[in-house]
Protein backbone atom coordinates (compact mmCIF):
# COMPACT_ATOMS: atom_id res chain seq x y z
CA UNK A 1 25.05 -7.24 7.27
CA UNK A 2 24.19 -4.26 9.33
CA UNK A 3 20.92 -4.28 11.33
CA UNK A 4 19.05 -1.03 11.62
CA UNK A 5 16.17 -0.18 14.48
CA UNK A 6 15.04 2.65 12.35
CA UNK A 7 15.10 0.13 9.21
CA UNK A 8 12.44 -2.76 10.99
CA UNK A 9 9.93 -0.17 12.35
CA UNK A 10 10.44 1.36 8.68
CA UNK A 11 9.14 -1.67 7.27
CA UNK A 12 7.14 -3.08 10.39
CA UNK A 13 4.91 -0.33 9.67
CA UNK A 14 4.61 -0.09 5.96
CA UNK A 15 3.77 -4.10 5.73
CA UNK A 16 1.43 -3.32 8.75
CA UNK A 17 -0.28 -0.97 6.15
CA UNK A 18 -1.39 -3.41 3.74
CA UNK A 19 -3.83 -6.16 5.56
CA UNK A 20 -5.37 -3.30 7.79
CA UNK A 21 -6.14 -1.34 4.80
CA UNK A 22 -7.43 -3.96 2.67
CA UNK A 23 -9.54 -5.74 4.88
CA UNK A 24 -11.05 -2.10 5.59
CA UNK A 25 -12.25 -1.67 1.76
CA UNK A 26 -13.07 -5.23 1.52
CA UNK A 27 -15.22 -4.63 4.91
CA UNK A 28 -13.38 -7.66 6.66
CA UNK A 29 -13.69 -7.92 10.16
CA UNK A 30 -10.07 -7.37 11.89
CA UNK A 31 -8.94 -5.62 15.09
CA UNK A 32 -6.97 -2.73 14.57
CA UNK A 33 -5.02 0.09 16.76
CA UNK A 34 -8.14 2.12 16.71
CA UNK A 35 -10.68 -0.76 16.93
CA UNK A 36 -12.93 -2.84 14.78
CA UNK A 37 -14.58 -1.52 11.86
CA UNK A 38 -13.75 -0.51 7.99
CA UNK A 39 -13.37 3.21 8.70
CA UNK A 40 -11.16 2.43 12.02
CA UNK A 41 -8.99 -0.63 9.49
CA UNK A 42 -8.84 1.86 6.66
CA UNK A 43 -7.76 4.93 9.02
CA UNK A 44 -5.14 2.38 10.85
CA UNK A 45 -3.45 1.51 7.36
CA UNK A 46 -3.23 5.21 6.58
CA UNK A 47 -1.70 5.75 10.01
CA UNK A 48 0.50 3.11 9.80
CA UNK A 49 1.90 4.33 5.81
CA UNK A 50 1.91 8.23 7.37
CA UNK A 51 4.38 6.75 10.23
CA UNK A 52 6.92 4.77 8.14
CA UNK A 53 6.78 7.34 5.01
CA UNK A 54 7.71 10.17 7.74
CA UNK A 55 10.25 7.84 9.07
CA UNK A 56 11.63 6.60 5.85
CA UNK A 57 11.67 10.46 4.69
CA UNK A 58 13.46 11.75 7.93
CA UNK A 59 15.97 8.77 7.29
CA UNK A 60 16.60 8.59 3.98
CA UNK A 61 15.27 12.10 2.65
CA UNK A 62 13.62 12.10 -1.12
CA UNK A 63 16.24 10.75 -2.77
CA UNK A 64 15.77 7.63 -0.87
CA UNK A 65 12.99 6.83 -2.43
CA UNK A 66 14.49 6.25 -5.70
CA UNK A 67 17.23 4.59 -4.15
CA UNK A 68 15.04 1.74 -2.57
CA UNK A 69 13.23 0.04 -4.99
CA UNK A 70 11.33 -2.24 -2.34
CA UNK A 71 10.01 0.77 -0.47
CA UNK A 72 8.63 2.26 -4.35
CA UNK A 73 7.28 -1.86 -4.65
CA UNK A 74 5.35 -1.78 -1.87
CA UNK A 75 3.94 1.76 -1.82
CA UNK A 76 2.55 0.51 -5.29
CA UNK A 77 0.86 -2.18 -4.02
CA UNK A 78 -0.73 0.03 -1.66
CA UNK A 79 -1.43 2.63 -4.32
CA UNK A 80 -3.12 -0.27 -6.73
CA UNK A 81 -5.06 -0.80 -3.88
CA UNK A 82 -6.48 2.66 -3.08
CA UNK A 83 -6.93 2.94 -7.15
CA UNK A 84 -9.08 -0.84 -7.61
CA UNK A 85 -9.96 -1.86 -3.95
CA UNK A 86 -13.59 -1.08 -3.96
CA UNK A 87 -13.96 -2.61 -8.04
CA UNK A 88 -12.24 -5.99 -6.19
CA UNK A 89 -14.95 -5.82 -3.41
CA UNK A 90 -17.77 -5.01 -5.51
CA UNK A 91 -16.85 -7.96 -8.47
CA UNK A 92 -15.61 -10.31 -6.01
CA UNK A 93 -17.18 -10.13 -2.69
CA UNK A 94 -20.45 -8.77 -3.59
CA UNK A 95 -20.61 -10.98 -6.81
CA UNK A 96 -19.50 -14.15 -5.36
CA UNK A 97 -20.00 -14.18 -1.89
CA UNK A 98 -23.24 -12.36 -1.10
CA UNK A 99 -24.99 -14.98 -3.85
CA UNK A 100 -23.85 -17.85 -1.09
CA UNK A 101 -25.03 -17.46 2.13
């Protein structure tokens, strides 16, 4: 097994991307590299995608990304997030969790 640098801040960065941006549409209170706050969660996840999708481009080019079915796994998880993340807060947390104090 061959351990790559490049590989572990590849995928540091793009699991990095999912609590931050999460917890920013579901207006959870978390630090993040640009501080506390939805917006500043939300803008750290993007960051964080933007940095390992630039690094997992310049590595593996666009072909890559149809090589490496984890990286297409993940980014869809993401994606299903940006598509349903404020329908999850509004049935869930709004529904459930405002109504108990």
């Amino acid at each position: 097994m061959h351990f790559s640098f490049i590989d572990f801040i590849i995928g540091l960065t793009l699991i990095n991307t999912i609590p931050h941006f999460v917890l920013g549409i579901w207006k959870g209170r978390m630090f993040s590299g640009l501080g506390f706050g939805n917006r500043q969660n939300i803008l750290y996840g993007l960051l964080n995608l933007s940095i390992s999708l630039g690094l997992f481009l310049y590595t593996y080019g666009w072909e890559g990304l149809f090589d490496q079915g984890i990286y297409l796994g993940a980014l869809f998880v993401i994606f299903s997030y940006l598509a349903v993340g404020k329908l999850c807060y509004r049935y869930f947390h709004l529904k459930h969790f405002s109504k108990n104090p």
